[in-house]
Protein backbone atom coordinates (compact mmCIF):
# COMPACT_ATOMS: atom_id res chain seq x y z
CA UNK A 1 0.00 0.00 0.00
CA UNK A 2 1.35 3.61 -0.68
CA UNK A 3 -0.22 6.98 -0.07
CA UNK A 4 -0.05 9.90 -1.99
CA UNK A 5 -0.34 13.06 -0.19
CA UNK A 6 -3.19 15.73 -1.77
CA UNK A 7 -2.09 18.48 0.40
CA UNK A 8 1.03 19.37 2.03
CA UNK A 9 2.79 21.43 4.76
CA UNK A 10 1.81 20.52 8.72
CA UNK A 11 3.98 23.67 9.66
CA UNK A 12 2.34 25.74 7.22
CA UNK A 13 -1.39 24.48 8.95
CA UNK A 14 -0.28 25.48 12.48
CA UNK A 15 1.43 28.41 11.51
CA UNK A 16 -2.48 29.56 9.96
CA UNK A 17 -4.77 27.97 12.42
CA UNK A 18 -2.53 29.82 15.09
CA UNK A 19 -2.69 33.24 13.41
CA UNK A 20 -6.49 32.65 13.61
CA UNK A 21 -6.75 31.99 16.77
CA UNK A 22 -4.76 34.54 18.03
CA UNK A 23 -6.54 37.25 15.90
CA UNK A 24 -9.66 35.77 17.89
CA UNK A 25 -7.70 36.22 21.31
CA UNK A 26 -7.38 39.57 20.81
CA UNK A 27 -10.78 40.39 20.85
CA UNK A 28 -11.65 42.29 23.93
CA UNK A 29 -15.43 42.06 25.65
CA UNK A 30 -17.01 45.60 24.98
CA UNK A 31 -17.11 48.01 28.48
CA UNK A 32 -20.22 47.57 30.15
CA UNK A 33 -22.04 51.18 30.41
CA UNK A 34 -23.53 50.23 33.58
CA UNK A 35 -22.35 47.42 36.14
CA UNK A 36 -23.13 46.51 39.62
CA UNK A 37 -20.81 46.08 42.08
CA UNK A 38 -22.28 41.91 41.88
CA UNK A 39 -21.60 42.37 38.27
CA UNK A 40 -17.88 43.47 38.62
CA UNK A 41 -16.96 40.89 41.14
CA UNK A 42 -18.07 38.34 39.04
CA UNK A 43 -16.68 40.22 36.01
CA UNK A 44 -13.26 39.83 38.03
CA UNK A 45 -13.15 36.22 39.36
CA UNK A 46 -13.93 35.52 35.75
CA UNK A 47 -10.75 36.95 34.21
CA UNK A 48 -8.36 35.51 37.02
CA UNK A 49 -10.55 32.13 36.72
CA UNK A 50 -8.48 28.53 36.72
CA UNK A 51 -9.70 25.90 34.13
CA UNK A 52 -9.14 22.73 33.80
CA UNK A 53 -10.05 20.93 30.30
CA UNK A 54 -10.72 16.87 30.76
CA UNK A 55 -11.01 17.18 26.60
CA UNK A 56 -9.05 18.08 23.67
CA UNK A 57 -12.02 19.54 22.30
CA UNK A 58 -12.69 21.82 25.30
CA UNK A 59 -9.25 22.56 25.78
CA UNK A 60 -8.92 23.97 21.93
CA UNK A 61 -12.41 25.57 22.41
CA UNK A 62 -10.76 27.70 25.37
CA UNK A 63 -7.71 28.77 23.73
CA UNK A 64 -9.67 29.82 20.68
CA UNK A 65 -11.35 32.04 23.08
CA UNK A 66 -8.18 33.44 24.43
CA UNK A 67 -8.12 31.82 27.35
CA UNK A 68 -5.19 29.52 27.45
CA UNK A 69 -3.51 31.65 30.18
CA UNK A 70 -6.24 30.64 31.92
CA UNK A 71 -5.98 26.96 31.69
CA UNK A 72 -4.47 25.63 34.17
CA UNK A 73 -4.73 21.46 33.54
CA UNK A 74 -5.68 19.66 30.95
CA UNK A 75 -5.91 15.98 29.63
CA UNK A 76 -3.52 13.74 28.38
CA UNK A 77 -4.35 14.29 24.74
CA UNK A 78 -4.35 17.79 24.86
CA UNK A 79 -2.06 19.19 22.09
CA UNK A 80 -3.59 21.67 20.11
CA UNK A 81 -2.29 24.66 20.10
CA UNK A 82 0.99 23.60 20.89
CA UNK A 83 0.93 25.69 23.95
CA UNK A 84 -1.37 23.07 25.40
CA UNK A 85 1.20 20.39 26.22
CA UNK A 86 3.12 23.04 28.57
CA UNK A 87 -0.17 22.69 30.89
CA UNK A 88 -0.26 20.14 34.26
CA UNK A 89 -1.52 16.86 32.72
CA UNK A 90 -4.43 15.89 35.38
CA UNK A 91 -5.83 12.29 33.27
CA UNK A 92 -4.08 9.52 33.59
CA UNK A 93 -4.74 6.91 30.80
CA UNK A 94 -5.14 3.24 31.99
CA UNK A 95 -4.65 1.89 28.60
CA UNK A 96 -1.52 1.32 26.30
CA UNK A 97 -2.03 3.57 23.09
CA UNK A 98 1.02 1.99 21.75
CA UNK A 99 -0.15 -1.14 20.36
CA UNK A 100 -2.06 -2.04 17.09
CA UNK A 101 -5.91 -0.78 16.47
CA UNK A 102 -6.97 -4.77 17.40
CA UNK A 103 -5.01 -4.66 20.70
CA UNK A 104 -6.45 -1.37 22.30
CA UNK A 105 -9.48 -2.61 21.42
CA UNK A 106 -9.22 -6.07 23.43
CA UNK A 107 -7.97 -3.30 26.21
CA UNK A 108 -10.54 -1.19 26.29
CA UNK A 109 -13.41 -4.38 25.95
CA UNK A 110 -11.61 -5.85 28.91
CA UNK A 111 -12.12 -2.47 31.26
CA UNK A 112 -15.45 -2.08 29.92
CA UNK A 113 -16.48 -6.22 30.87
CA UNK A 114 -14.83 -5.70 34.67
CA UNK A 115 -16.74 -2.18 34.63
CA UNK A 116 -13.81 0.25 35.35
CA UNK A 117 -13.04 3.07 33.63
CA UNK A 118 -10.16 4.02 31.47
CA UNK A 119 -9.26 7.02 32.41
CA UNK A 120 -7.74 8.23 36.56
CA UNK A 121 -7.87 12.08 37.45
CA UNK A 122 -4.95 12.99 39.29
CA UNK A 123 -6.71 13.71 42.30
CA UNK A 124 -3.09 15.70 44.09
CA UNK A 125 -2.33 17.32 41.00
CA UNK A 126 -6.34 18.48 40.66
CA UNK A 127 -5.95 19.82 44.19
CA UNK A 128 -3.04 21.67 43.46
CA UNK A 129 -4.41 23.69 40.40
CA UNK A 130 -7.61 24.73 42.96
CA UNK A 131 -9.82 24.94 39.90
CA UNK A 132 -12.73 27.48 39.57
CA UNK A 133 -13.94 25.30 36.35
CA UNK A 134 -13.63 22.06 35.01
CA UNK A 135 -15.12 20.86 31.31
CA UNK A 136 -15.76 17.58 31.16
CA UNK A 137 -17.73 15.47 28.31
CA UNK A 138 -20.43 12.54 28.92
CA UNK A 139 -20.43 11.75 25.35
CA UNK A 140 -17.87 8.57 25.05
CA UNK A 141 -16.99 7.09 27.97
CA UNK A 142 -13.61 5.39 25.68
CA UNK A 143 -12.48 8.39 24.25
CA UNK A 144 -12.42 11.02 26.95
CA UNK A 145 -12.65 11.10 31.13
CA UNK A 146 -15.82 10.72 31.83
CA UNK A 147 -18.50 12.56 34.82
CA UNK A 148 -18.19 9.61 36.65
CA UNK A 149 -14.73 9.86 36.75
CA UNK A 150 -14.52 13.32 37.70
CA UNK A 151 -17.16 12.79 40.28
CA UNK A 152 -14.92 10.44 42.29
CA UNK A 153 -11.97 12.77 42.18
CA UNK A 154 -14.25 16.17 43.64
CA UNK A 155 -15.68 13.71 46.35
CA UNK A 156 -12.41 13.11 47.86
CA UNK A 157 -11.21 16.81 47.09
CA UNK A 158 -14.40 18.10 49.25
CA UNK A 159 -13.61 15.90 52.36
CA UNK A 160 -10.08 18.11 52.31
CA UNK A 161 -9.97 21.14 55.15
CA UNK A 162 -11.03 24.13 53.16
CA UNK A 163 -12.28 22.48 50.05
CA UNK A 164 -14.32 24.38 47.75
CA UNK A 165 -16.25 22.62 44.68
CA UNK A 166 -15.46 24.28 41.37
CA UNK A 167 -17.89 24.79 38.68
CA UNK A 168 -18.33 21.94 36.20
CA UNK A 169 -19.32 21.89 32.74
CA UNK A 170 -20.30 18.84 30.71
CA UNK A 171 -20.45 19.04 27.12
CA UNK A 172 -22.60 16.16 24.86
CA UNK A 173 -22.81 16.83 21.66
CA UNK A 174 -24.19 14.71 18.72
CA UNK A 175 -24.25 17.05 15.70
CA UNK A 176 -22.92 20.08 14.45
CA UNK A 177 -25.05 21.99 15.99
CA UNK A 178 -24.34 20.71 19.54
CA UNK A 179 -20.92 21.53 18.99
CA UNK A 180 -21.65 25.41 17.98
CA UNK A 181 -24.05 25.04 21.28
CA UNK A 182 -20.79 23.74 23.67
CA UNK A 183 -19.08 26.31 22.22
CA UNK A 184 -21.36 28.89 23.24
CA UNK A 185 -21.91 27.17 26.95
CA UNK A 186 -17.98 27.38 27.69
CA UNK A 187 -18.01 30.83 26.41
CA UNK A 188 -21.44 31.94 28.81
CA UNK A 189 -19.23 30.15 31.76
CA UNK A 190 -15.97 31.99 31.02
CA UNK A 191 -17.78 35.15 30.50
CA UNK A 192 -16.44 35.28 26.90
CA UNK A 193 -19.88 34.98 24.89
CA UNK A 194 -18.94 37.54 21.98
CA UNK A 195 -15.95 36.01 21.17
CA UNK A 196 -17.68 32.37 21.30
CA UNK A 197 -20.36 33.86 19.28
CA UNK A 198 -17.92 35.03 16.47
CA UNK A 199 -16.11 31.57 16.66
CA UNK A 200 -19.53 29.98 15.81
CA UNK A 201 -20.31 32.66 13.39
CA UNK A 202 -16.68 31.73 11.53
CA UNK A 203 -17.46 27.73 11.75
CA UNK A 204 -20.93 27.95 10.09
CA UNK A 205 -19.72 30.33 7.52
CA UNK A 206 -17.02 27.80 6.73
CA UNK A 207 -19.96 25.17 6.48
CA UNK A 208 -21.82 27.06 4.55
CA UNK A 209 -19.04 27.61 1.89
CA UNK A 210 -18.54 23.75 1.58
CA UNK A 211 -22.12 23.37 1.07
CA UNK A 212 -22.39 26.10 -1.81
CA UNK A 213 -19.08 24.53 -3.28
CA UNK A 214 -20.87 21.01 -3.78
CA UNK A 215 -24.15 21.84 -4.18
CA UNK A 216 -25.41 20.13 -7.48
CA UNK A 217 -22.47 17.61 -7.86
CA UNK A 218 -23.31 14.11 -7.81
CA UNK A 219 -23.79 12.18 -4.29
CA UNK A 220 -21.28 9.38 -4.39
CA UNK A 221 -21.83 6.42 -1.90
CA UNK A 222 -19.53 7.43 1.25
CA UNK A 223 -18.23 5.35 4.27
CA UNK A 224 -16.36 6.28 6.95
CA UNK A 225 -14.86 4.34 9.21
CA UNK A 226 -13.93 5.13 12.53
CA UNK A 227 -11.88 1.85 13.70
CA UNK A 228 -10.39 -0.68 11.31
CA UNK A 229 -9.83 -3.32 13.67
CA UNK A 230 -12.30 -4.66 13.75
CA UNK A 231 -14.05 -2.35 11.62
CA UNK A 232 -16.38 0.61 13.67
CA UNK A 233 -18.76 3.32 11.12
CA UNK A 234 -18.33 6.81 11.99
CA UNK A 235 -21.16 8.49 13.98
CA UNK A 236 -22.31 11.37 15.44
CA UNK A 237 -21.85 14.74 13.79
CA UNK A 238 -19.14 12.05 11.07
CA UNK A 239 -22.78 11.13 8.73
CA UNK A 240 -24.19 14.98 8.97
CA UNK A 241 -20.48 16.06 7.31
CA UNK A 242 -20.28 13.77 4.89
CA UNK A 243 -23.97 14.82 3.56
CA UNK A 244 -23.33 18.55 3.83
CA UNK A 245 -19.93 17.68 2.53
CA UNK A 246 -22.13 16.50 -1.25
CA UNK A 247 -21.59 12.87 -0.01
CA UNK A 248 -24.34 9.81 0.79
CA UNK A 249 -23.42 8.13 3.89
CA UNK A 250 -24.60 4.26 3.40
CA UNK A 251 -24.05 3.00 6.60
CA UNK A 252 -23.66 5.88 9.26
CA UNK A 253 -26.37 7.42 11.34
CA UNK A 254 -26.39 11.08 12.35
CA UNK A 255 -26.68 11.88 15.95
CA UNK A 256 -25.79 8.24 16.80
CA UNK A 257 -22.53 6.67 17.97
CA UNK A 258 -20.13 4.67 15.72
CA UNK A 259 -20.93 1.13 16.03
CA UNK A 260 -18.72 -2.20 15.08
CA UNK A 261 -19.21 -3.54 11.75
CA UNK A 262 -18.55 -6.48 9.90
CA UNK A 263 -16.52 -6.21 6.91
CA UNK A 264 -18.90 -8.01 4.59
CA UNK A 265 -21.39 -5.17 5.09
CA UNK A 266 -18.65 -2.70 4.31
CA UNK A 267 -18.40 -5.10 0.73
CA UNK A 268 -22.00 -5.31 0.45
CA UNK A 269 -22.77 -1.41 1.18
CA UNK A 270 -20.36 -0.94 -2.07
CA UNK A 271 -19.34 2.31 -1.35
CA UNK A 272 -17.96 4.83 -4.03
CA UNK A 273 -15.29 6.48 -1.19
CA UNK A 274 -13.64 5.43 1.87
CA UNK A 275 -13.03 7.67 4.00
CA UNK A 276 -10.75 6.32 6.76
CA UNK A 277 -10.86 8.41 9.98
CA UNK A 278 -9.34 5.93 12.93
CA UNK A 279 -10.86 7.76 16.89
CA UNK A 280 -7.86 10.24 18.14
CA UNK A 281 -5.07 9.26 15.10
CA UNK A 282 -2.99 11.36 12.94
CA UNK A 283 -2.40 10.99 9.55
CA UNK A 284 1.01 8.78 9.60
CA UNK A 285 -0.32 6.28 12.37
CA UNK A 286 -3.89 5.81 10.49
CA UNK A 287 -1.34 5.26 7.19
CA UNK A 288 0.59 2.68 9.60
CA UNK A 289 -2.62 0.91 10.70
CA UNK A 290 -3.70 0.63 7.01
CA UNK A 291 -0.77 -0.72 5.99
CA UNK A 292 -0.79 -3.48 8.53
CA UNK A 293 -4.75 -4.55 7.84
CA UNK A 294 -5.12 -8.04 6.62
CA UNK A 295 -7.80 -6.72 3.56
CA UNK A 296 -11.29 -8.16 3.77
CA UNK A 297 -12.54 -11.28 0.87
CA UNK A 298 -13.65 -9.28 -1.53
CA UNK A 299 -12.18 -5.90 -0.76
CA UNK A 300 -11.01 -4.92 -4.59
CA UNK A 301 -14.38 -5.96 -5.97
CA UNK A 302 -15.60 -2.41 -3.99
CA UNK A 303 -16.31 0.22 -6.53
CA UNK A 304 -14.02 3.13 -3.71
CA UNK A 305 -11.10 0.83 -4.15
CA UNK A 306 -11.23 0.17 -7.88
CA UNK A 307 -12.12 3.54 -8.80
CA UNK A 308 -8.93 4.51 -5.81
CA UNK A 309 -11.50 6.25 -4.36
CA UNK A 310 -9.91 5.40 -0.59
CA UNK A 311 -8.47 8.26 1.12
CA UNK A 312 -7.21 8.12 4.87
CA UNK A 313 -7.50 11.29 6.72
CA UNK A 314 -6.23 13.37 10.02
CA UNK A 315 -8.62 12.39 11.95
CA UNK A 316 -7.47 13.69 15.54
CA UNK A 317 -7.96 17.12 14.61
CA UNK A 318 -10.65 17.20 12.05
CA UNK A 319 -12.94 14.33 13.11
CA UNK A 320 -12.91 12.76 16.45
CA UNK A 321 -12.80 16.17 18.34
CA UNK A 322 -16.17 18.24 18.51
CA UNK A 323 -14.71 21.73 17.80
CA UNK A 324 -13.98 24.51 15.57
CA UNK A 325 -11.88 22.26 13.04
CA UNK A 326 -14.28 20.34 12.27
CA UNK A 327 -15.25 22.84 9.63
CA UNK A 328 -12.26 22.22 7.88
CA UNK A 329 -13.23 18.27 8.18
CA UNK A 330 -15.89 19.20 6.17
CA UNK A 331 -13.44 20.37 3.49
CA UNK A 332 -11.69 17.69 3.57
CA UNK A 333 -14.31 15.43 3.27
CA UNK A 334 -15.21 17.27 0.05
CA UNK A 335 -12.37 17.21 -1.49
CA UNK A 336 -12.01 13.72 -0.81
CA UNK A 337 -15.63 12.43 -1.87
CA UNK A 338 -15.24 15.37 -4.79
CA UNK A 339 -11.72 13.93 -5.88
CA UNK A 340 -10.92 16.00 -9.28
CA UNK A 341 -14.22 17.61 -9.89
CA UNK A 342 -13.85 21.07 -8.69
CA UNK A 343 -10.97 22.95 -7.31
CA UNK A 344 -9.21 22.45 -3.73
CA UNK A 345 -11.70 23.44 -0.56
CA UNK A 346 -8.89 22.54 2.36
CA UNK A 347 -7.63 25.80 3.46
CA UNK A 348 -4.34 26.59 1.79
CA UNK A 349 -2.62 26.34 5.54
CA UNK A 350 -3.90 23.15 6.28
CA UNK A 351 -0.98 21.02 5.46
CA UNK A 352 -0.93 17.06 5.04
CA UNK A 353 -4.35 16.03 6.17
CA UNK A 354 -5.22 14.13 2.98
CA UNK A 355 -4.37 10.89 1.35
CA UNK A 356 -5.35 9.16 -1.19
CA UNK A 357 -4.65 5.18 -1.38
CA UNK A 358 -2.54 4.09 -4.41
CA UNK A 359 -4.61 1.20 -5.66
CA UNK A 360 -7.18 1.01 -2.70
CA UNK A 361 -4.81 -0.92 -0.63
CA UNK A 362 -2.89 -4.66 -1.37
């Protein structure tokens, strides 16, 4: 199997996403004409506030609102922006990320069978940090720490001398617009609702583009897949992109988590593009796992792989994580299931987060 790269330039991509971001730091919220003193106390204990982000998502929602001074812990996975990974790490994974797609998968169905979680909170390091909020996510109980999880940690916290309970905000989402929606509930708890509210203003104008770029092109058959070993389909807000993206997805359901599949479905759904989009992977380790797949009886018979209609994609930052990026997903997605019918919709800075399968695989 080789890939052949359709864009290019990783340091180019951070170098623009940053510049964004920072542009949106800058914004400043307007000068209230009238305030009470209630008003300015809160007004100040939210601009010295300490954060802790249990989410990549979250924690990339909170810079983009200029508020990375601000966080003060975050999860093991945080690392976008950059400046993320110089924050105290307060999740602790339980499970080996090191091994192949089939082995973290036995890992995590073992944890799940005894009923214990994957993810540990640092309780000392969480009481060192003396949060005033913590975002937390009760949407996948594999991919993120958990409420539960959390829970445990504040209920030994509050039996310390002097405890106080921080503020705690869970985010859920399921589609697009759940993720504009947690976008503008972290901004009404940080006090920063204008800036959240142009953040969602820039992310459904990006949609919207995509949309108008597609609209009247022919809807290929689409699959995503979210795992390869075994094989999961993409879900959640994954289906409502690839249709907004000008794509038919034939075995996905919006709103609704991925869910294992065999591969003789994937053969039988006989998609026209594969989109491949392993949960929390970048670009060169999805490439590695696809490389190392044993290929499914009757895998070249699918009209995506002779057509070389497969494409593998950076999933980490543009799929798996509810947030502003996903609008560039989208983009992706198009140009993927849009292959050399209309020019290039990734932004220019976007970098290598596009391949396309030489062959559809061996």
């Amino acid at each position: 199997m080789s890939c052949g790269p359709l864009e290019c330039n990783a340091t180019e991509r951070r170098a623009d996403e940053e510049k964004r971001r920072k542009d949106r730091g800058r914004e400043v919220l307007p000068e209230m004409q009238s305030e009470s003193e209630g008003d300015h106390a809160r007004h100040v204990k939210l601009h010295g506030m300490k954060i802790c982000s249990l989410l990549p998502s979250a924690t990339e929602i909170l810079f983009a609102l200029g508020l990375g001074d601000q966080v003060a812990g975050v999860s093991h996975e945080c690392d976008f922006p950059p400046e993320a990974r110089t924050k105290p790490v307060l999740i602790v994974s339980r499970i080996s990320h090191t091994e192949s797609a089939a082995a973290i998968d036995r890992q995590v169905r073992e944890f799940l069978k005894r009923g214990e979680s994957l993810y540990g909170v640092d309780v000392a390091a969480l009481a060192a940090v003396e949060p005033d909020l913590i975002i937390t996510q009760d949407l996948c109980h594999v991919c993120a720490a958990s409420p539960d999880d959390l829970g445990a940690a504040l209920a030994h916290l509050s039996r310390q001398p002097g405890a106080r309970q921080p503020q705690v905000v869970t985010l859920n989402p399921h589609s697009l617009a759940d993720v504009c929606a947690d976008i503008r509930a972290v901004g009404r708890a940080t006090g920063r609702s204008e800036q959240a509210s142009a953040i969602v203003a820039e992310f459904e104008r990006d949609v919207e583009q995509v949309e108008q770029a597609v609209a009247g092109l022919p809807r290929p058959r689409v699959v995503c897949l979210e795992w390869l070993d075994p094989p999961y389909v993409a879900g959640h807000w994954v289906p409502e992109m690839v249709v907004r993206a000008g794509g038919m997805d034939v075995l996905g359901r919006a709103g609704e988590p991925s869910f294992r599949v065999e591969w003789a479905k994937i053969v039988a759904a006989q998609p026209e593009v594969i989109v491949i989009m392993p949960c929390g992977y970048g670009l060169e380790q999805v490439a590695r796992e696809f490389r190392d797949l044993a290929l499914p009886e009757g895998w070249h018979n699918i009209s995506a792989v002779r057509d070389g209609h497969v494409f593998l994609v950076e999933a980490s930052g543009y799929f798996s994580r509810p947030g502003p990026r996903l609008a560039t997903g989208m983009a992706i997605l198009a140009d993927a299931i849009h292959v050399g019918k209309r020019e290039r919709l990734t932004p220019s800075g976007a970098g290598l987060v596009l391949a396309r399968v030489a062959g559809g695989g061996t």
